[in-house]
Protein backbone atom coordinates (compact mmCIF):
# COMPACT_ATOMS: atom_id res chain seq x y z
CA UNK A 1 72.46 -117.15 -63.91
CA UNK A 2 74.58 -113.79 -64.67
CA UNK A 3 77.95 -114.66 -64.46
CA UNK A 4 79.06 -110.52 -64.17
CA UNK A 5 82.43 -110.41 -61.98
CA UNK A 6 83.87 -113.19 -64.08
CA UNK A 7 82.71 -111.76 -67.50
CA UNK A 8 84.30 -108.39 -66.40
CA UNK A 9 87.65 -110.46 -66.03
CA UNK A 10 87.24 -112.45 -68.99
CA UNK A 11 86.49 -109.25 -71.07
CA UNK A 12 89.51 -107.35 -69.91
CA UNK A 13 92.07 -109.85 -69.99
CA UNK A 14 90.83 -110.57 -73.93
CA UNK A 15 91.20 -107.26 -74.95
CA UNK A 16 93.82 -105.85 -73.25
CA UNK A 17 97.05 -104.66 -75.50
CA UNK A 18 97.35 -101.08 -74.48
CA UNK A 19 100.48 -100.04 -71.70
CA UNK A 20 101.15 -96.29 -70.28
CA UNK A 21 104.93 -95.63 -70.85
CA UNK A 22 105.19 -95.45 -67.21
CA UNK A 23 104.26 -99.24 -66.68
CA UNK A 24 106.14 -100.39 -69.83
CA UNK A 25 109.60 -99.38 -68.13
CA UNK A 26 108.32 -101.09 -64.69
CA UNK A 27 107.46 -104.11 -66.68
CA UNK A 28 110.88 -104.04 -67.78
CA UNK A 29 112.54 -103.87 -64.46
CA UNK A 30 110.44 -106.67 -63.09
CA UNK A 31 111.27 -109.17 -66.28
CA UNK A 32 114.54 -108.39 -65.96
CA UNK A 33 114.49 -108.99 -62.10
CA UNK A 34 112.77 -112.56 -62.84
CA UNK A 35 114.89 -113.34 -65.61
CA UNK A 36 117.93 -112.56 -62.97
CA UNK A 37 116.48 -115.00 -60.74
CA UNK A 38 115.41 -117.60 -63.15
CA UNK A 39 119.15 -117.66 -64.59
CA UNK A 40 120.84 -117.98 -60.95
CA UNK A 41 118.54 -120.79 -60.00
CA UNK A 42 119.48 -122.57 -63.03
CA UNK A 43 123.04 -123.47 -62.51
CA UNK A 44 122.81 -127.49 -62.17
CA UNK A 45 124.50 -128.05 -59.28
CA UNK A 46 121.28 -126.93 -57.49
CA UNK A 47 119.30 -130.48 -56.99
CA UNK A 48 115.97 -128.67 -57.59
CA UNK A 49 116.90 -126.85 -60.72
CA UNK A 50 118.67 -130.49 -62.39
CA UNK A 51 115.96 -132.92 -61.60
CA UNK A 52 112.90 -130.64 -63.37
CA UNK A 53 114.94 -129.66 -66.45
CA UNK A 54 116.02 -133.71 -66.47
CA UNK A 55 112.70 -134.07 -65.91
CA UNK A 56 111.37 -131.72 -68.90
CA UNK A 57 114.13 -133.29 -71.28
CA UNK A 58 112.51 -136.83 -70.73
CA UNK A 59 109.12 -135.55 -71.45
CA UNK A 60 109.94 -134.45 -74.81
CA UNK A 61 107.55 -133.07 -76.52
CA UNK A 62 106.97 -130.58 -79.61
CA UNK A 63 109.88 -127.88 -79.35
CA UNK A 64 108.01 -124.80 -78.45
CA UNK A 65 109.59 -123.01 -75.92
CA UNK A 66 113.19 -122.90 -74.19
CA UNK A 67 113.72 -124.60 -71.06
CA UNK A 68 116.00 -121.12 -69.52
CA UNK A 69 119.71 -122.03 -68.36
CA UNK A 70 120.07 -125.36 -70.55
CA UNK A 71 120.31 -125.86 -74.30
CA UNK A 72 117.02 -127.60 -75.31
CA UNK A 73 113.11 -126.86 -75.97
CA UNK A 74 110.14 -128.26 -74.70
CA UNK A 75 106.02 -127.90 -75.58
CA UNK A 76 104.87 -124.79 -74.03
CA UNK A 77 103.24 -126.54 -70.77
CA UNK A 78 106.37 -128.54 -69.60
CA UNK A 79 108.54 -125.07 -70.05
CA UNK A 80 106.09 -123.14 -68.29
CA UNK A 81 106.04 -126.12 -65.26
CA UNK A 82 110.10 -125.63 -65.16
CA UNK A 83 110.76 -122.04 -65.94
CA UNK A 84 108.12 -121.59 -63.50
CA UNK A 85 109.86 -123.62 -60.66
CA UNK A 86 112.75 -122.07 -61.72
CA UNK A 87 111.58 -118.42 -61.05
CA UNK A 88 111.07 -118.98 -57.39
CA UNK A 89 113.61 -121.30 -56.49
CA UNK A 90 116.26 -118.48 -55.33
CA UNK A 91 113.42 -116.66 -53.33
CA UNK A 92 114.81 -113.60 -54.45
CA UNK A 93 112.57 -112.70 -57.33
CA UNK A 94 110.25 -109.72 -57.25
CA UNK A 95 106.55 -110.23 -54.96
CA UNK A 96 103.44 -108.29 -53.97
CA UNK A 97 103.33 -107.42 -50.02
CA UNK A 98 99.67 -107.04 -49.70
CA UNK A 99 98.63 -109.70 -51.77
CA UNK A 100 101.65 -112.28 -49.95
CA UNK A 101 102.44 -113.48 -53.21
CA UNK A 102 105.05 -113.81 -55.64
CA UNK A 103 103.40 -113.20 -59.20
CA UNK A 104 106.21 -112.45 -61.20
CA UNK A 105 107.77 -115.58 -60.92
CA UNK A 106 104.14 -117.24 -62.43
CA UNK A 107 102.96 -114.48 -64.88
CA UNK A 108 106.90 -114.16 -66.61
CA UNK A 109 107.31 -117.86 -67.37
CA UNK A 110 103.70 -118.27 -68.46
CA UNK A 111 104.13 -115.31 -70.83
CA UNK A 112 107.44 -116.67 -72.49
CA UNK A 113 106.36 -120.30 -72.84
CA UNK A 114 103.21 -118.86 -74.88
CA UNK A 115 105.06 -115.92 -76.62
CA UNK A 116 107.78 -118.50 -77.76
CA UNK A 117 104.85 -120.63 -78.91
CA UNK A 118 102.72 -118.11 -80.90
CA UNK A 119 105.91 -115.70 -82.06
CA UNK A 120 104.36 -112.67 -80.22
CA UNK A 121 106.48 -109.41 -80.22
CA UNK A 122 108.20 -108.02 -77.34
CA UNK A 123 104.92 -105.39 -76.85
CA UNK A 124 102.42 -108.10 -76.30
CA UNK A 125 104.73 -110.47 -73.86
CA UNK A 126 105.49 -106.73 -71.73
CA UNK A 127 101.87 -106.83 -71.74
CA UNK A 128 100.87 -109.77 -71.02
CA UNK A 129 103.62 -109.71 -68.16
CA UNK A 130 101.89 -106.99 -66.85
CA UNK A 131 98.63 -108.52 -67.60
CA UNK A 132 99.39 -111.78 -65.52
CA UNK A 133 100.51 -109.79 -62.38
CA UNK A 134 97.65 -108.06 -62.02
CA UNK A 135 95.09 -110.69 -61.95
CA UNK A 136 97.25 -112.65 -59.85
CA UNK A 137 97.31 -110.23 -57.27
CA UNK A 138 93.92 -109.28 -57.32
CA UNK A 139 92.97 -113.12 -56.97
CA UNK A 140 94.88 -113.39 -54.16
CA UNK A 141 93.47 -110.08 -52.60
CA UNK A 142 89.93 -111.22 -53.82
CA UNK A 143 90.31 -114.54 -52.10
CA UNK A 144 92.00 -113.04 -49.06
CA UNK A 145 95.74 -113.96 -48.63
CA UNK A 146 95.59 -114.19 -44.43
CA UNK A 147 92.76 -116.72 -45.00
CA UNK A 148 94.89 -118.45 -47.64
CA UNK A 149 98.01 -118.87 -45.11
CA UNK A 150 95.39 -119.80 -42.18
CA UNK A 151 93.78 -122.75 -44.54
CA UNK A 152 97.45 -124.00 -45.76
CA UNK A 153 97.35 -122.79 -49.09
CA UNK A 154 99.68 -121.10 -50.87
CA UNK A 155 98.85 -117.67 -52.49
CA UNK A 156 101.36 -117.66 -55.18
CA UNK A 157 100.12 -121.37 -56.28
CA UNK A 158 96.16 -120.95 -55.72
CA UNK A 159 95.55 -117.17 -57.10
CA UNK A 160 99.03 -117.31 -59.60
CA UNK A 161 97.50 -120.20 -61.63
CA UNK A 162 94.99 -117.03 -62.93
CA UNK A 163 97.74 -114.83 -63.65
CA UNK A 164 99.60 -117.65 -65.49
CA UNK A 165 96.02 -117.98 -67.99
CA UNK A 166 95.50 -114.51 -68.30
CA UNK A 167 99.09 -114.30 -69.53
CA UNK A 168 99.05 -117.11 -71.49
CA UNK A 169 95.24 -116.25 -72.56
CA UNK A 170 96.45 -112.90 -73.99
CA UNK A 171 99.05 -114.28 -76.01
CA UNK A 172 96.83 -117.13 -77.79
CA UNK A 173 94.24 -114.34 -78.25
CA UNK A 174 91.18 -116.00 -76.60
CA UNK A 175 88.17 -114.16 -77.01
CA UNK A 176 85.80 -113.28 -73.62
CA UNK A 177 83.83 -116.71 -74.25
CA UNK A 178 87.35 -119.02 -73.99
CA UNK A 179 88.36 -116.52 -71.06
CA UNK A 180 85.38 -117.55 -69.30
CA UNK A 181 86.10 -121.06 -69.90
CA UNK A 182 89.64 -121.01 -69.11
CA UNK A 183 89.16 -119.28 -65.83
CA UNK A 184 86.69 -122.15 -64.91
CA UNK A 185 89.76 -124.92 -66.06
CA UNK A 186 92.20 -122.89 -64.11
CA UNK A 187 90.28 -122.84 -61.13
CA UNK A 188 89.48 -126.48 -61.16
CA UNK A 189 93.66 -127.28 -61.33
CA UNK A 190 93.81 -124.67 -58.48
CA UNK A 191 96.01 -125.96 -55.93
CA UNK A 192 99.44 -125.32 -53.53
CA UNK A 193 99.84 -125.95 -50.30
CA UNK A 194 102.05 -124.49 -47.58
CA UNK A 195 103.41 -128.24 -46.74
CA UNK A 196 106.53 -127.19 -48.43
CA UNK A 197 107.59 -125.89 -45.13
CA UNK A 198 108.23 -129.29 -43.89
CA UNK A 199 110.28 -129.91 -47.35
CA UNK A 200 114.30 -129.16 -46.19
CA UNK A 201 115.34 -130.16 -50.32
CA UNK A 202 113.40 -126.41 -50.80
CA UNK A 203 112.32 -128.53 -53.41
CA UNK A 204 108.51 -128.49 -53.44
CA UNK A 205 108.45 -124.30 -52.32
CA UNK A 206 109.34 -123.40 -56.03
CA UNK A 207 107.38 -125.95 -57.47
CA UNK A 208 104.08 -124.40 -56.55
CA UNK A 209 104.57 -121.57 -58.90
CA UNK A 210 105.62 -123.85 -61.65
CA UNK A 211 102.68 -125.58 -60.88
CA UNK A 212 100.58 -122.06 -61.37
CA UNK A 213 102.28 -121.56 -64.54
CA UNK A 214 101.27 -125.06 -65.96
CA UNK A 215 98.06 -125.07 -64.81
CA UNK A 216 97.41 -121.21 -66.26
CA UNK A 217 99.06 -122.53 -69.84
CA UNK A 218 97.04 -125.44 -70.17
CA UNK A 219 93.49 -123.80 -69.23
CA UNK A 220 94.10 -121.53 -71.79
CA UNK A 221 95.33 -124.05 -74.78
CA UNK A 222 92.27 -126.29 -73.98
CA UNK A 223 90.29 -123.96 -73.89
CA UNK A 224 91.64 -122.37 -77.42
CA UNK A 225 90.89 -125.75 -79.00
CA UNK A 226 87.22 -125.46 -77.44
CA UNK A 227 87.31 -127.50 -74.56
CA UNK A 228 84.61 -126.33 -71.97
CA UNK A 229 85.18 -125.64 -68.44
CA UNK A 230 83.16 -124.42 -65.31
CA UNK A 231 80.84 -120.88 -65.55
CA UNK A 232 81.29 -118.18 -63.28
CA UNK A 233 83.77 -119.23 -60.97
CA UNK A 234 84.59 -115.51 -59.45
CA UNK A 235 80.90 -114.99 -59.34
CA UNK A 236 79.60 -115.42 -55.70
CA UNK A 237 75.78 -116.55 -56.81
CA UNK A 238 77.44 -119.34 -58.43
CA UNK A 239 77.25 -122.45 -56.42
CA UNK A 240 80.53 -123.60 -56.64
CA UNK A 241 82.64 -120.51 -56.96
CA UNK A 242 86.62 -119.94 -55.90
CA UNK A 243 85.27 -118.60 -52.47
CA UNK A 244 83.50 -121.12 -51.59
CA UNK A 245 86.56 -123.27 -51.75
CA UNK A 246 89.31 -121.46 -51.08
CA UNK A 247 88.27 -119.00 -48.64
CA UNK A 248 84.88 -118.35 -47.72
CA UNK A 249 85.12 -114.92 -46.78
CA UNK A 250 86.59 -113.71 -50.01
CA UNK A 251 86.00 -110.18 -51.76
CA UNK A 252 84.86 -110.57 -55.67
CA UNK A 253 85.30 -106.60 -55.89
CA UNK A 254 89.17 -106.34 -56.00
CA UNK A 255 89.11 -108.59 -58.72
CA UNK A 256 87.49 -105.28 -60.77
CA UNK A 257 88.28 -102.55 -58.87
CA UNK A 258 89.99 -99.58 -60.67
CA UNK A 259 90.52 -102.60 -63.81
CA UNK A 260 92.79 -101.10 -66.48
CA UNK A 261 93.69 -97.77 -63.95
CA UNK A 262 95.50 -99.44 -61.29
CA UNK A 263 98.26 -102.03 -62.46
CA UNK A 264 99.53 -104.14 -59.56
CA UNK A 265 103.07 -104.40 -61.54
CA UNK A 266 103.73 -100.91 -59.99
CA UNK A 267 103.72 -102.43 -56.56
CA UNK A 268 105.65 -104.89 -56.70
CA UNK A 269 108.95 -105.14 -54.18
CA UNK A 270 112.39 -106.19 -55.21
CA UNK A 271 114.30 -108.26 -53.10
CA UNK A 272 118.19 -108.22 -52.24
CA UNK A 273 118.09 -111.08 -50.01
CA UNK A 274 117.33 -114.97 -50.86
CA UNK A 275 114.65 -115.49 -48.20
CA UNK A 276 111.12 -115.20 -47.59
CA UNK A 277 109.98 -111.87 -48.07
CA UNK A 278 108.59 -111.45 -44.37
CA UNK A 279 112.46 -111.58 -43.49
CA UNK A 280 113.34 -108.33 -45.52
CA UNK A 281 112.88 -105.51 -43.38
CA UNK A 282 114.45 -107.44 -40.71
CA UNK A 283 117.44 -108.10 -42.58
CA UNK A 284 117.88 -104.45 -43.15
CA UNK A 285 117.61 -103.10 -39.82
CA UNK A 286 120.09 -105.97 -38.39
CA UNK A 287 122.54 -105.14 -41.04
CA UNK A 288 121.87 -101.09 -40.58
CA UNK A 289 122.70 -101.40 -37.13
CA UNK A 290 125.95 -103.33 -37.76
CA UNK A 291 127.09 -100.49 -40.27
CA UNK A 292 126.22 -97.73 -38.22
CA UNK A 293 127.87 -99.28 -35.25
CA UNK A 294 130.55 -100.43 -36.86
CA UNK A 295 129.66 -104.25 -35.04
CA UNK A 296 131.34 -107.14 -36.11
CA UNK A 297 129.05 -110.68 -35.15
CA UNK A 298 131.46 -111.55 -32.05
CA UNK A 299 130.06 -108.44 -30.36
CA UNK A 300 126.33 -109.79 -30.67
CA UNK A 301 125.31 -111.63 -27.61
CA UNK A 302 121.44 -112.37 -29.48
CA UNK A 303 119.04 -110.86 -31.95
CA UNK A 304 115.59 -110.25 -31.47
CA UNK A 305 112.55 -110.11 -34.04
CA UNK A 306 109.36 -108.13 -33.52
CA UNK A 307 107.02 -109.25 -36.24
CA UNK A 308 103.19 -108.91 -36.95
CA UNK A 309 101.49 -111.63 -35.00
CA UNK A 310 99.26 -112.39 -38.47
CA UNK A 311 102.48 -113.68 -40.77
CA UNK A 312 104.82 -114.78 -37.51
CA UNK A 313 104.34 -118.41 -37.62
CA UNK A 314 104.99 -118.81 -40.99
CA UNK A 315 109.33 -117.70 -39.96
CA UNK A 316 109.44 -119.20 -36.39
CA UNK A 317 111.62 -121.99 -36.32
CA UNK A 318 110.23 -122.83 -39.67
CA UNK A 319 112.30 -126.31 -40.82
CA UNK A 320 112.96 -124.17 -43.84
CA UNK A 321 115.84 -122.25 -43.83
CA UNK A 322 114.42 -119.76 -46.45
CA UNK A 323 111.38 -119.19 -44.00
CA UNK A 324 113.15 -119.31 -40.27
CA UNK A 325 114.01 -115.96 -38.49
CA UNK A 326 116.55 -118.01 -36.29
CA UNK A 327 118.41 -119.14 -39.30
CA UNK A 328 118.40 -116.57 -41.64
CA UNK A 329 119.26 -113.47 -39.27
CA UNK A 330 122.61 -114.87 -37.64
CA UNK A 331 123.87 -115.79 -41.41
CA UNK A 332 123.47 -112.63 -42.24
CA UNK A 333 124.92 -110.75 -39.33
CA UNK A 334 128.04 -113.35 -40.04
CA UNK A 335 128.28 -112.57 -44.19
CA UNK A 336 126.00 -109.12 -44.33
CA UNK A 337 123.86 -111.02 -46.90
CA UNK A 338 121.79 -113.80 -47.85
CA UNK A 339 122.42 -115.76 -51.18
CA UNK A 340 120.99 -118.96 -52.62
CA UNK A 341 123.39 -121.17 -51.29
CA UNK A 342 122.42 -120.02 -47.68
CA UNK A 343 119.16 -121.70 -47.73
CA UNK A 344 119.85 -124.65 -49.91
CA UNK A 345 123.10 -125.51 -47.76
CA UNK A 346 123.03 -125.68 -43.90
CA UNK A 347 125.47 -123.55 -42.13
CA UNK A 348 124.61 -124.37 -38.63
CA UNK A 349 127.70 -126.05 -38.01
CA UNK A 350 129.45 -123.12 -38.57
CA UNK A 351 130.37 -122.51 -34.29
CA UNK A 352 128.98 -118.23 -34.93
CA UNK A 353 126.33 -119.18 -36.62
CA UNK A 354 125.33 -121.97 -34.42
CA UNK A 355 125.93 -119.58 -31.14
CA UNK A 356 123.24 -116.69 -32.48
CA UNK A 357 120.81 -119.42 -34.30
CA UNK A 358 120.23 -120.23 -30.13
CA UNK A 359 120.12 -116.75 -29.00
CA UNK A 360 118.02 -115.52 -31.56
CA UNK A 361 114.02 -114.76 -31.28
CA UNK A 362 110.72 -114.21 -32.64
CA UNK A 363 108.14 -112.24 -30.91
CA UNK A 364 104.76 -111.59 -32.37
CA UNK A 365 103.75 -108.09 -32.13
CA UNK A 366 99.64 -107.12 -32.16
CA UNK A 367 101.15 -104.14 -32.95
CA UNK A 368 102.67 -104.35 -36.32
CA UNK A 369 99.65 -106.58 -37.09
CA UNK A 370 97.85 -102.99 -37.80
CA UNK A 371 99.92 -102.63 -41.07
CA UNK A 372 99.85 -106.06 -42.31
CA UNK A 373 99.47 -107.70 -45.20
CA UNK A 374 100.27 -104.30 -47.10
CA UNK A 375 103.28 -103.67 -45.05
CA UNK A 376 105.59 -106.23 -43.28
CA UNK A 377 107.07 -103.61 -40.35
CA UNK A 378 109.70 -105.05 -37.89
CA UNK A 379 111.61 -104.04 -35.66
CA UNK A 380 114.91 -106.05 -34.75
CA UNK A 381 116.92 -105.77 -31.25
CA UNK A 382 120.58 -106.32 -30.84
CA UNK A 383 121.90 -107.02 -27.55
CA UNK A 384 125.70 -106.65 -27.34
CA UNK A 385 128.30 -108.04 -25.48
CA UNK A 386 128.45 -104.68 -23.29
CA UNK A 387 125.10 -105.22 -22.49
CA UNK A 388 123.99 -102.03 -25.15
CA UNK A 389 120.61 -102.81 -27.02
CA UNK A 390 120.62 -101.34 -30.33
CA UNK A 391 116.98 -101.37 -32.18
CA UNK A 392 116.11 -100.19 -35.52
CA UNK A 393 111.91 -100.16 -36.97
CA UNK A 394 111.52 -100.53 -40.55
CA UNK A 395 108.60 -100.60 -42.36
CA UNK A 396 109.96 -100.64 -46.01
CA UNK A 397 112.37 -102.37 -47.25
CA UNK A 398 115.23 -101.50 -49.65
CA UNK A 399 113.37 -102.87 -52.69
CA UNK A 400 109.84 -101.97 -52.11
CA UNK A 401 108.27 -98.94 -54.12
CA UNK A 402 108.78 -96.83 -50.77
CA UNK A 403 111.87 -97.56 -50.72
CA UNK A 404 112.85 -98.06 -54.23
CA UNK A 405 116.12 -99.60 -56.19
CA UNK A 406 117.79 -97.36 -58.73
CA UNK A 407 118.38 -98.88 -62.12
CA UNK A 408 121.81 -99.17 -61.59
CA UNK A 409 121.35 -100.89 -58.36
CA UNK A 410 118.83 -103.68 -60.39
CA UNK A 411 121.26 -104.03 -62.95
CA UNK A 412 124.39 -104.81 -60.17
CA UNK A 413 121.68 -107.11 -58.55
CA UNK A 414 120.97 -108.95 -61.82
CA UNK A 415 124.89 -109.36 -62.64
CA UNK A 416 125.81 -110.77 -59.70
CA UNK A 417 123.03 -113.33 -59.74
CA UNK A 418 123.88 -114.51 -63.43
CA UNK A 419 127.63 -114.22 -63.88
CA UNK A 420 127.81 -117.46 -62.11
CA UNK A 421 126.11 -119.17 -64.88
CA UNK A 422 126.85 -116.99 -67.92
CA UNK A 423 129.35 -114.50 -69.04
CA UNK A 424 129.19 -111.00 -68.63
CA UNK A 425 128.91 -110.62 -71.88
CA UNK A 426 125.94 -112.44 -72.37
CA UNK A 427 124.54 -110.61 -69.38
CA UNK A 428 125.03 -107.62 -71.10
CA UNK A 429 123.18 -108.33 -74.38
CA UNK A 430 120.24 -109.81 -72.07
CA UNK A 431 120.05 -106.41 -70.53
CA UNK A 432 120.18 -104.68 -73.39
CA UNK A 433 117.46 -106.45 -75.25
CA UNK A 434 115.00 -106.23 -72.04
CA UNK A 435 115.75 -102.32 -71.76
CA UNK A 436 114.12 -102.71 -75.65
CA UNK A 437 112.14 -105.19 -75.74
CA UNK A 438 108.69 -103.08 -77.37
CA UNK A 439 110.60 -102.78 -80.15
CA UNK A 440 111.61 -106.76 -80.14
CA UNK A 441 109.82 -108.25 -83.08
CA UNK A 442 109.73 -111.64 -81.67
CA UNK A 443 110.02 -112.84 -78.51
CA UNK A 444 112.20 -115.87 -78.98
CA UNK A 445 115.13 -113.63 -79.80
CA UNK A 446 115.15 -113.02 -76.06
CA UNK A 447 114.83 -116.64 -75.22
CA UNK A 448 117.97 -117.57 -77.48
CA UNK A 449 119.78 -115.52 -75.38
CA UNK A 450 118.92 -117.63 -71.93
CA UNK A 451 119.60 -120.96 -73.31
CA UNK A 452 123.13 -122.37 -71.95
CA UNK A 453 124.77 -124.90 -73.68
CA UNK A 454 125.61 -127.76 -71.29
C-alpha cells in the first residue's frame, strides 16, 4: 500500500537545509523569544521548574545536552523532556493562532537537545527550528485543532511530538526511510490531554510539550539505530493512521500544501502577557481602554468578555488561573499586566481583585466564531462606576504578525523576563550570539551561555 502523504513528509524533513534570509531573521526572533521564556521559567523557586530539573539530575545519564537555567547536562531525551516543560511553563512563549498550538516551545528544545548532541552549527539548529514549527503546525491543522480541543487533547502535545522528530530528525540526519519510521514511533507516543485544566500546581500544562519534545527525540534516535516503527501513519488508506485516532475528520493535505514555500515560523504570535493565548486580545482592549480613559480599577464596576463560542469554554471559570477570563482580566486591570507569578500565585484575596473576579464575564459570541481558529477577535466591555460602558474590538493582538513587535520591543520583552535569573550582562551576550547564530560554528556555545550555576 502507497504510503504518499507520509513519504512527502519524510522526504522533506530529510533533506531540508536551505532558509530564505527573510525566515532566518524570524527564526531568530522566535529562538530568542523561547529562550526568554525558557530562562524566566527556570528560576527555582517555581515548584514546576525545581522538581523536573531535580528530576533530570537524578536520572543521570550520558552528558549530552544542558539542562537551561541550572549548571549540569543530561542525555539528549531527559533535556529535551525538561527544557521542553520549561518552554511553556510561563505561557508567554511564542504560538500559532490557527493551528491553537504552541510549537516553539516543542520544536526549540528538541532542536538544542539534538544540536548539543551531534555538534551541529548554528545554520542547521535555525533550520531545524524552523523545520520543527512547521510540521507541528501543519499536524495540528491536518488533524484539526477544534476537533483536538472537543476530544480533550492537547494540540501542542499530540501534533508538537512531530515537530519535536522532524527537528530532532534533521539534526541526526535521518534519511526518508528512518523519517518514515520515526513518524510511525512518534505517532505511537502521541499523547496530551487537556486534563491539565483541573491541575491548579500549572504543573502538568507545561509538561505536555516536554512530553512532545521527548517523545519527537526518541522516535528519531531509535529510529537512527534502526529500530522499526509503524508505515504510513499520515496516509488516510492506511488502517490505522493519526486520523483515525485523533480526529476522524482530519485533512492529510495541509500536511503538504505549499511544503518548502510557506513556512509556518512566519506566523507565529508573540505574547506580552503570561496567559493563555485566547486571553490576548482581551487583555489589550481592557488595558487600551484604561489608557485612553485615563481609568484607574476603583472606577470599574465589572468587565465583560465577548469571545468566539468555538474556544470559550476552554477560559470560563477555568480552575486554571492561566486559562480563566475571570481571573486573569481583573489582575490586569489592577497591575496593567500579567507575569508568571500571576498564575502560579493566587491573588484573589487581594479585596480589588476579588470585587472584579465576581463582576467579571464571559459571553460566547457566534459571531466571532466566523474568524476562529485563525483569529481570536474579542471584544471587552467596561462598565464604570458612572454607569459609562466603554468597549473596544480587537482582532490582533500586539504580538501577532498583524500587529507586529519591533525588535527593540522583543529585546525589552526578553530582558525583563531573564534579568531575574541572570545578569544583564549575560543577557546581553545571549542576544548577541542569537542575532548571529548562522555564523555559530557549534551550537553548544549558545547553550554554555544558559547554564546557571546554582
Amino acid at each position: 500500500m502507497a504510503i504518499h502523504t507520509t513519504r512527502t513528509v519524510a522526504d522533506f524533513c530529510s533533506s531540508f537545509n536551505c532558509l530564505p534570509k527573510p525566515v532566518v531573521e524570524q527564526a531568530k526572533k522566535i529562538v530568542l523569544d523561547t529562550l526568554g521564556a525558557l530562562l524566566a521559567a527556570s528560576a527555582s523557586n517555581y515548584s514546576g521548574s525545581r522538581i523536573i530539573t531535580e528530576f533530570a539530575k537524578a536520572q543521570g545519564g550520558v552528558p549530552e545536552a544542558t539542562v537551561i537555567g541550572r549548571d549540569f547536562s543530561t542525555s539528549c531525551v531527559t533535556a529535551a523532556l525538561t527544557n521542553g516543560t520549561l518552554a511553556y511553563y510561563c505561557d508567554v512563549e511564542p504560538h500559532h493562532t490557527e493551528a491553537v498550538l504552541h510549537p516553539a516551545a516543542v520544536a526549540v528544545p528538541s532542536a538544542l537537545a539534538a544540536g548539543e548532541k551531534e555538534s551541529c552549527d548554528g545554520r542547521a539548529f535555525l533550520a531545524a527550528v524552523v523545520l520543527g514549527i512547521d510540521i507541528a503546525c501543519r499536524a495540528s491543522i491536518a488533524l484539526n485543532p477544534i476537533t483536538l480541543y472537543e476530544r480533550g487533547f492537547h494540540p501542542s502535545s499530540v501534533a508538537g511530538c512531530f515537530g519535536a522528530v522532524a527537528a530532532a530528525g534533521n539534526i541526526m540526519k535521518l534519511d526518508s526511510n528512518q523519517f518514515v519510521n520515526a513518524s510511525g514511533l512518534t505517532s505511537t507516543q502521541a499523547s496530551g490531554l487537556l486534563a491539565w485544566a483541573s491541575d491548579g500546581t500549572e504543573n502538568s500544562r507545561p509538561f505536555n510539550p516536554g512530553i512532545a519534545a521527548r517523545n519527537g527525540v526518541t522516535a528519531a534516535l531509535l529510529s537512527k539505530m534502526g529500530f522499526g516503527g509503524p508505515q504510513g501513519v499520515f496516509d488516510k488508506d492506511m488502517k490505522y493512521n493519526v486520523f483515525r485516532a485523533f480526529s476522524q475528520n482530519g485533512d492529510p493535505s495541509a500536511l503538504t500544501d505549499r511544503l518548502g514555500q510557506h513556512f509556518y515560523i512566519n506566523e507565529l504570535a508573540i505574547k506580552l502577557y503570561s496567559c493563555c493565548s485566547f486571553l490576548h486580545s482581551g487583555l489589550d482592549g481592557l488595558l487600551d481602554i484604561m489608557d485612553k480613559h485615563c481609568l484607574a480599577v476603583e472606577d470599574i464596576v465589572g468587565i465583560t468578555l465577548r469571545f468566539p463560542k468555538s474556544g470559550g469554554a476552554m477560559i470560563d471559570n477555568n480552575p486554571l488561573r492561566s486559562h480563566c477570563a475571570q481571573y486573569i482580566l481583573p489582575v490586569a486591570a489592577v497591575n496593567k499586566q500579567v507575569v508568571i507569578d500571576d498564575i502560579l500565585l493566587d491573588r484573589r484575596t487581594e479585596p480589588t481583585i476579588a470585587r472584579l473576579c465576581q463582576q467579571t464575564r464571559l459571553l460566547y459570541d457566534e459571531e466571532l466564531d466566523k474568524g476562529y481558529p485563525e483569529q481570536y477577535s474579542s471584544i471587552v466591555e467596561v462598565l464604570l462606576n458612572n454607569g459609562k460602558i466603554h468597549s473596544r474590538r480587537v482582532d490582533w493582538p500586539k504580538g501577532h504578525p498583524n500587529n507586529p513587535l519591533t525588535q527593540e520591543e522583543l529585546v525589552t520583552k526578553f530582558l525583563r523576563l531573564v534579568t531575574p535569573v541572570i545578569s544583564k550582562e549575560r543577557a546581553g551576550e545571549i542576544i548577541a550570539m542569537v542575532n548571529r547564530l548562522e555564523e555559530v560554528e557549534n551550537i553548544g556555545e549558545l547553550a554554555k551561555l544558559l547554564q546557571v550555576k546554582s
